[in-house]
Protein backbone atom coordinates (compact mmCIF):
# COMPACT_ATOMS: atom_id res chain seq x y z
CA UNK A 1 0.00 0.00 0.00
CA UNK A 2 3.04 2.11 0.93
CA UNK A 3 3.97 1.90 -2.55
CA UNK A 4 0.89 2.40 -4.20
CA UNK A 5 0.57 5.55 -2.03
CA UNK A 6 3.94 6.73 -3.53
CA UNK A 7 3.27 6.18 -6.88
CA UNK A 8 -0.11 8.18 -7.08
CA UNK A 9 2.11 10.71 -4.74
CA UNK A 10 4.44 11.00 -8.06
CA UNK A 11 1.66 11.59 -9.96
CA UNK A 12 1.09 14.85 -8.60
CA UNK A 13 4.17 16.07 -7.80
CA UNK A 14 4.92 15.04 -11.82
CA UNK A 15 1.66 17.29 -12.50
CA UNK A 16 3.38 19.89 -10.67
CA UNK A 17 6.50 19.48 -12.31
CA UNK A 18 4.66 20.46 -15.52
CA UNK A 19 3.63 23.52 -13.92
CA UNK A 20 7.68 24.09 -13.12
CA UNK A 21 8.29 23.49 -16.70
CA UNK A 22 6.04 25.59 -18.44
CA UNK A 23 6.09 28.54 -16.05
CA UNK A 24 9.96 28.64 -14.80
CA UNK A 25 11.65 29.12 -18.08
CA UNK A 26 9.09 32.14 -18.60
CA UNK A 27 9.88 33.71 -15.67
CA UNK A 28 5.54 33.04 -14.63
CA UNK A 29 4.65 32.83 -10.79
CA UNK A 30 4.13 28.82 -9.94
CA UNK A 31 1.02 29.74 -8.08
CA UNK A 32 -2.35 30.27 -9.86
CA UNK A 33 -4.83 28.42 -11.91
CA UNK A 34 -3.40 26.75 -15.06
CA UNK A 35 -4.55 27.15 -18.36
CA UNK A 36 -4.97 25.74 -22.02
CA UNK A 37 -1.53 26.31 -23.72
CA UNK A 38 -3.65 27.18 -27.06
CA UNK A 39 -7.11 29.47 -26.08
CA UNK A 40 -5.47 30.07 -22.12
CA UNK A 41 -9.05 28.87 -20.98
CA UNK A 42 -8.47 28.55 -16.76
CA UNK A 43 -8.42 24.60 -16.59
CA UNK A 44 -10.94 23.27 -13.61
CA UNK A 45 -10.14 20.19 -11.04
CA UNK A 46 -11.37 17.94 -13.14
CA UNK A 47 -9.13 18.69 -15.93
CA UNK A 48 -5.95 18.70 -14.11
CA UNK A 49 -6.17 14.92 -12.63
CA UNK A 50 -3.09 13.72 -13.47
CA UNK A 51 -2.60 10.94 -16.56
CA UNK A 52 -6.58 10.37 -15.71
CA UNK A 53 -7.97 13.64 -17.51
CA UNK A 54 -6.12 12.89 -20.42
CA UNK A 55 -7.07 9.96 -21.33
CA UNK A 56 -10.94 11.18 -20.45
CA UNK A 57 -10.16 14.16 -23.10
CA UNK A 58 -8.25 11.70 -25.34
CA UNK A 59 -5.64 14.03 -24.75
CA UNK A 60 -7.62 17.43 -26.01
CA UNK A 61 -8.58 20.21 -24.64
CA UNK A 62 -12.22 20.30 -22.95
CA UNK A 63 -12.79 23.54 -24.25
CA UNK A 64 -10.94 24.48 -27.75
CA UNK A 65 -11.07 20.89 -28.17
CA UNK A 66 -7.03 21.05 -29.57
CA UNK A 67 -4.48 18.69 -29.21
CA UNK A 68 -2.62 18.59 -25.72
CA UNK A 69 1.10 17.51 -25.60
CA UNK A 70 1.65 14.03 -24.49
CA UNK A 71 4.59 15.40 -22.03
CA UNK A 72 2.07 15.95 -19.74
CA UNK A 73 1.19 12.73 -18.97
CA UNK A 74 4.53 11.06 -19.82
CA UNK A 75 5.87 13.52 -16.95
CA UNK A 76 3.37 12.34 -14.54
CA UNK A 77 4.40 8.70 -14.98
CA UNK A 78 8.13 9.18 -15.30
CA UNK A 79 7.82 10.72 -11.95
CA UNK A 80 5.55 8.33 -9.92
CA UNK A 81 7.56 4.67 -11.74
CA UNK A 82 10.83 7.21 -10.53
CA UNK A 83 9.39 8.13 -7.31
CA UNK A 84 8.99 4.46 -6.40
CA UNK A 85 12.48 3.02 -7.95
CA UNK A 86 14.59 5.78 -6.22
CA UNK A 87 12.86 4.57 -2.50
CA UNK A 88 13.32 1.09 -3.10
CA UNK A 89 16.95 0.99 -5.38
CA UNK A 90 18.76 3.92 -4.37
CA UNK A 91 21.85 2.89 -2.21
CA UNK A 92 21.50 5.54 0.81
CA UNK A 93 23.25 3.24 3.39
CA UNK A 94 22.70 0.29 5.53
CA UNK A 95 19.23 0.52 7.06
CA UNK A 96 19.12 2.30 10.82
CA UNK A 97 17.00 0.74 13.63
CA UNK A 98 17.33 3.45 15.99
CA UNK A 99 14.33 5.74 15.62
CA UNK A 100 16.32 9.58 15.38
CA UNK A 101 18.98 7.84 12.60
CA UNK A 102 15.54 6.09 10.87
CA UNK A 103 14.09 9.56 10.59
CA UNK A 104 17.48 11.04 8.76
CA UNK A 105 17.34 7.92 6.40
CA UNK A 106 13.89 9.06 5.34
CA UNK A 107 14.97 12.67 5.16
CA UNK A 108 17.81 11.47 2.84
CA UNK A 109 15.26 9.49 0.81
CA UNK A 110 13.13 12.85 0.54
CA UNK A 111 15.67 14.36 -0.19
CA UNK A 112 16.83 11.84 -3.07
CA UNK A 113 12.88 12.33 -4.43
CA UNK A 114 13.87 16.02 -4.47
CA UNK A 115 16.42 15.07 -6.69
CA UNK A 116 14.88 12.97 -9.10
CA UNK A 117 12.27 16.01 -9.31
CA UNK A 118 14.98 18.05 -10.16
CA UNK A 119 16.33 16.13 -12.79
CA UNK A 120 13.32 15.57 -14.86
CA UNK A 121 12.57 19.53 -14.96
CA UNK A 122 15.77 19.67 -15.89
CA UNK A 123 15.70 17.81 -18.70
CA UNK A 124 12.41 18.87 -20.18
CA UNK A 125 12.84 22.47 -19.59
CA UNK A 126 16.51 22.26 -21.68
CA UNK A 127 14.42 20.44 -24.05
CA UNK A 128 11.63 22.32 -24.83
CA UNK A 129 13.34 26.17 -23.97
CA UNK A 130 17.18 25.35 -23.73
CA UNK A 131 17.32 26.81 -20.75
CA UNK A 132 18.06 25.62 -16.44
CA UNK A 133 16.41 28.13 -14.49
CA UNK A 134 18.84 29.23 -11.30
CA UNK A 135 15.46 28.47 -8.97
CA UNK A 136 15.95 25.15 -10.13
CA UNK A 137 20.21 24.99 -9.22
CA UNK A 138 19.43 26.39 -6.32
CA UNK A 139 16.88 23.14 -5.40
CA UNK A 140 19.40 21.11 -6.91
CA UNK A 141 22.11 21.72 -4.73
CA UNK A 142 19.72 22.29 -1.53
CA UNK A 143 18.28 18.75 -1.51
CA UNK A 144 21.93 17.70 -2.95
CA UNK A 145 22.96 18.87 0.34
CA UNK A 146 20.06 16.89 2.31
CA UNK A 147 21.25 13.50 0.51
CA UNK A 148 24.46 14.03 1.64
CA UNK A 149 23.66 15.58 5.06
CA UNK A 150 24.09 12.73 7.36
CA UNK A 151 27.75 12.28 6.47
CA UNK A 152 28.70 16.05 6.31
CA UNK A 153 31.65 17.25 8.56
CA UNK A 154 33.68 20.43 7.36
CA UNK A 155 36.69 18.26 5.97
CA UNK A 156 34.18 16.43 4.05
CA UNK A 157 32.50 19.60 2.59
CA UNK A 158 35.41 21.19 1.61
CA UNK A 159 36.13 17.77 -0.46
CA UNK A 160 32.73 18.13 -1.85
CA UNK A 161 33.25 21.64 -2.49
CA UNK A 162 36.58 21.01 -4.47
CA UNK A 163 34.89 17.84 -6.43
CA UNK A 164 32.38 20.45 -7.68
CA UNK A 165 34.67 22.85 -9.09
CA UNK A 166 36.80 19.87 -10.99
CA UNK A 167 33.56 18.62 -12.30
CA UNK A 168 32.49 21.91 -13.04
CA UNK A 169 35.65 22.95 -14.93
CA UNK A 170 35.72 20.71 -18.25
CA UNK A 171 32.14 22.12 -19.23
CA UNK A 172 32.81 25.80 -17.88
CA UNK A 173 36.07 25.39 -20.74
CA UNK A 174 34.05 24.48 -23.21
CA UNK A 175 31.77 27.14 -22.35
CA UNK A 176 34.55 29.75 -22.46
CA UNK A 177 36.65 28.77 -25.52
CA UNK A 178 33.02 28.52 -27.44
CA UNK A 179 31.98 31.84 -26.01
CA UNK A 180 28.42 30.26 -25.15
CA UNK A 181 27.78 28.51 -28.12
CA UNK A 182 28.71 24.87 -27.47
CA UNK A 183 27.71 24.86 -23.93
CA UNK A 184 25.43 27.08 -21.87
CA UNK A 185 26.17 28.67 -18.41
CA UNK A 186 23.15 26.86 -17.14
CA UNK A 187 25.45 23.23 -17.74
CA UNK A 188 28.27 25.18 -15.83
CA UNK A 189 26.46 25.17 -13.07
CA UNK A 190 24.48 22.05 -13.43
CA UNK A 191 27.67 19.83 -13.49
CA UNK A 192 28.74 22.49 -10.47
CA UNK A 193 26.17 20.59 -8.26
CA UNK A 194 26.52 17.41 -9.55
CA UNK A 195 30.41 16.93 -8.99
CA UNK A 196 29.00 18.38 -5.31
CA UNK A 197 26.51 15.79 -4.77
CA UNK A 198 28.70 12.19 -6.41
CA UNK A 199 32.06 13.04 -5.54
CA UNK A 200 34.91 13.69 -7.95
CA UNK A 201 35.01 9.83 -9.52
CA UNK A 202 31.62 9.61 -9.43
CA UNK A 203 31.03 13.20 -11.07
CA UNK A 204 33.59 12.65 -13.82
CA UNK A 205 32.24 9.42 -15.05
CA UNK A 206 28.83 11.63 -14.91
CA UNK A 207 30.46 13.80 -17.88
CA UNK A 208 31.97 11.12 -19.42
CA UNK A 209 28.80 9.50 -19.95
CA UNK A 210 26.52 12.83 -20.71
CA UNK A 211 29.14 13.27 -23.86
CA UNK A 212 28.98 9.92 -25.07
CA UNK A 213 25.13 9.60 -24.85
CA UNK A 214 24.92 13.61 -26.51
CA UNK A 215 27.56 12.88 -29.32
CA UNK A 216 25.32 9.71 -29.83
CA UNK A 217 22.09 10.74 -30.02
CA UNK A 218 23.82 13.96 -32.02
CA UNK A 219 24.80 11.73 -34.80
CA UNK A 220 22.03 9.58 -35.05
CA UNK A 221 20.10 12.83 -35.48
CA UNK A 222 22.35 14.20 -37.86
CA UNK A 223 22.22 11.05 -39.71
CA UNK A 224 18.33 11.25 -39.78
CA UNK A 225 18.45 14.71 -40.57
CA UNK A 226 16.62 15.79 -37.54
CA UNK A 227 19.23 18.47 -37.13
CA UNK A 228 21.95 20.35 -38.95
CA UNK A 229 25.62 19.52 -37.98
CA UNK A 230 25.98 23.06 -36.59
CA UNK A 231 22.76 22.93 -34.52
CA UNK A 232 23.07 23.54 -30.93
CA UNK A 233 21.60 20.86 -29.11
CA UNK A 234 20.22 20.70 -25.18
CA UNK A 235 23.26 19.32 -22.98
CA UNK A 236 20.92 19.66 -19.83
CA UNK A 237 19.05 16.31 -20.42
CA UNK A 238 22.46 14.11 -21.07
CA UNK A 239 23.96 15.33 -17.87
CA UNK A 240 20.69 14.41 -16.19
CA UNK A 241 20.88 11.26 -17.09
CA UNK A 242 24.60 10.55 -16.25
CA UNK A 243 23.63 11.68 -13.24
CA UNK A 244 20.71 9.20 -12.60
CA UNK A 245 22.96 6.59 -14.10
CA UNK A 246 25.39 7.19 -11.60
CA UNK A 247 22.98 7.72 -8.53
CA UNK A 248 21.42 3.94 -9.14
CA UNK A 249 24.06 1.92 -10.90
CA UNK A 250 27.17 3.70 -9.63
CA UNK A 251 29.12 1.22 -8.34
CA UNK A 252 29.01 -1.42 -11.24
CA UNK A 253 29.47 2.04 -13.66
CA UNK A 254 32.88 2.34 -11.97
CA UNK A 255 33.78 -1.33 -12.14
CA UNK A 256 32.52 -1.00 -15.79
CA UNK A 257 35.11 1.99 -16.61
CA UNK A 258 37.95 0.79 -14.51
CA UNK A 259 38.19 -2.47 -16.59
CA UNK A 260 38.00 -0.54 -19.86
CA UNK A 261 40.47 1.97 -19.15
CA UNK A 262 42.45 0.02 -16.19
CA UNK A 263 42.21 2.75 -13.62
């Protein structure tokens, strides 16, 4: 039941997310009534149940009866099946039985939730405006702290501190010698919290596989002629992923690399 309860939990949070990633990159106010995207009619309660009224509306709107954006829904879901993988898979520790350290194990968990949140904004708002808002850094790195909270003393902040900055530094080169072009500011910072929250091995390998995954999915595009060989294309979503791909498989990542490259 626990897990049922989480799962229709990340349903609404992922209807809220869509909120986050319509409104953020457009500088809106989250609060407020939301509206058709094509005649801006104020949406009631009944059209806002998540994945449900869609599939009632057969995914149009009630009342200019156009075509709404699957993302919607496919936000919804990615966030409740996430929601519910992240608190069962995510390795946070051995499990506490005293009742103060089992209440930090569920803040870390929250906090790891938080996370997840933050990563699927991020990759849908790079996708659709090619742009990370700051608001959303800034949650980024606050429940980045949370997760890593319980271990935190200062020698082990400043480590984290310094991890962020190396992690940061390839893409804020990039950035520099391409004066913007081949890498936003937004990524600077993104990969600024993510070397804080993995750790300096852990953050790297992040990059490394963001640039394999973009140059990938890059070429395939090319080849398809989905995009031009000059065309910019979102780095947000790639580091996302490395990111989750790190957070949940970690461990067999690094055994992966070190018996490619011996290190």
């Amino acid at each position: 039941m626990f897990y049922l309860f989480l799962f229709i939990f990340g349903l609404a949070i992922g209807s809220f997310l869509n909120v986050l990633i319509d409104r953020l990159p457009n500088f809106e106010g989250i609060s407020g009534r939301s509206h058709c995207d094509h005649c801006s009619h104020k949406l009631s309660y009944l059209d806002l149940i998540p994945v449900f009224s869609f599939l009632v509306l057969k995914g149009r709107c009630r009342y200019c009866k156009k075509k709404i954006s699957p993302i919607y829904p496919i936000v919804e879901i990615l966030t409740a099946v996430m929601f519910v993988v992240a608190w069962v898979y995510l390795p946070i520790g051995e499990s506490l039985s005293n009742p103060v350290q089992k209440g930090i194990e569920h803040l870390v968990r929250i906090a790891y939730l938080g996370i997840i949140a933050c990563l699927i904004v991020v990759i849908f708002t790079d996708l659709k405006y090619q742009i990370i808002p700051d608001s959303l850094q800034i949650a980024f790195f606050v429940f980045s702290l949370f997760a890593i909270g319980k271990d935190v003393s200062p020698l082990f902040f400043v480590n984290r501190v310094l991890a962020a900055l190396l992690v940061m530094t390839p893409i804020l080169l990039l950035y520099l010698l391409t004066h913007g072009r081949g890498m936003g500011f937004g990524d600077v910072k993104l990969a600024f919290t993510i070397g804080f929250l993995l750790g300096i091995k852990s953050g790297l390998i992040s990059l490394y596989l963001a640039f394999i995954s973009g140059a990938l999915v890059g070429l395939i595009m090319i080849l398809f002629k989905q995009v031009k060989l000059k065309s910019k294309i979102a780095f947000g979503p790639f580091l996302a992923l490395g990111t989750a791909m790190m957070l949940f498989y970690g461990e067999k990542v690094i055994v992966f690399v070190n018996r490619i490259y011996g290190f």
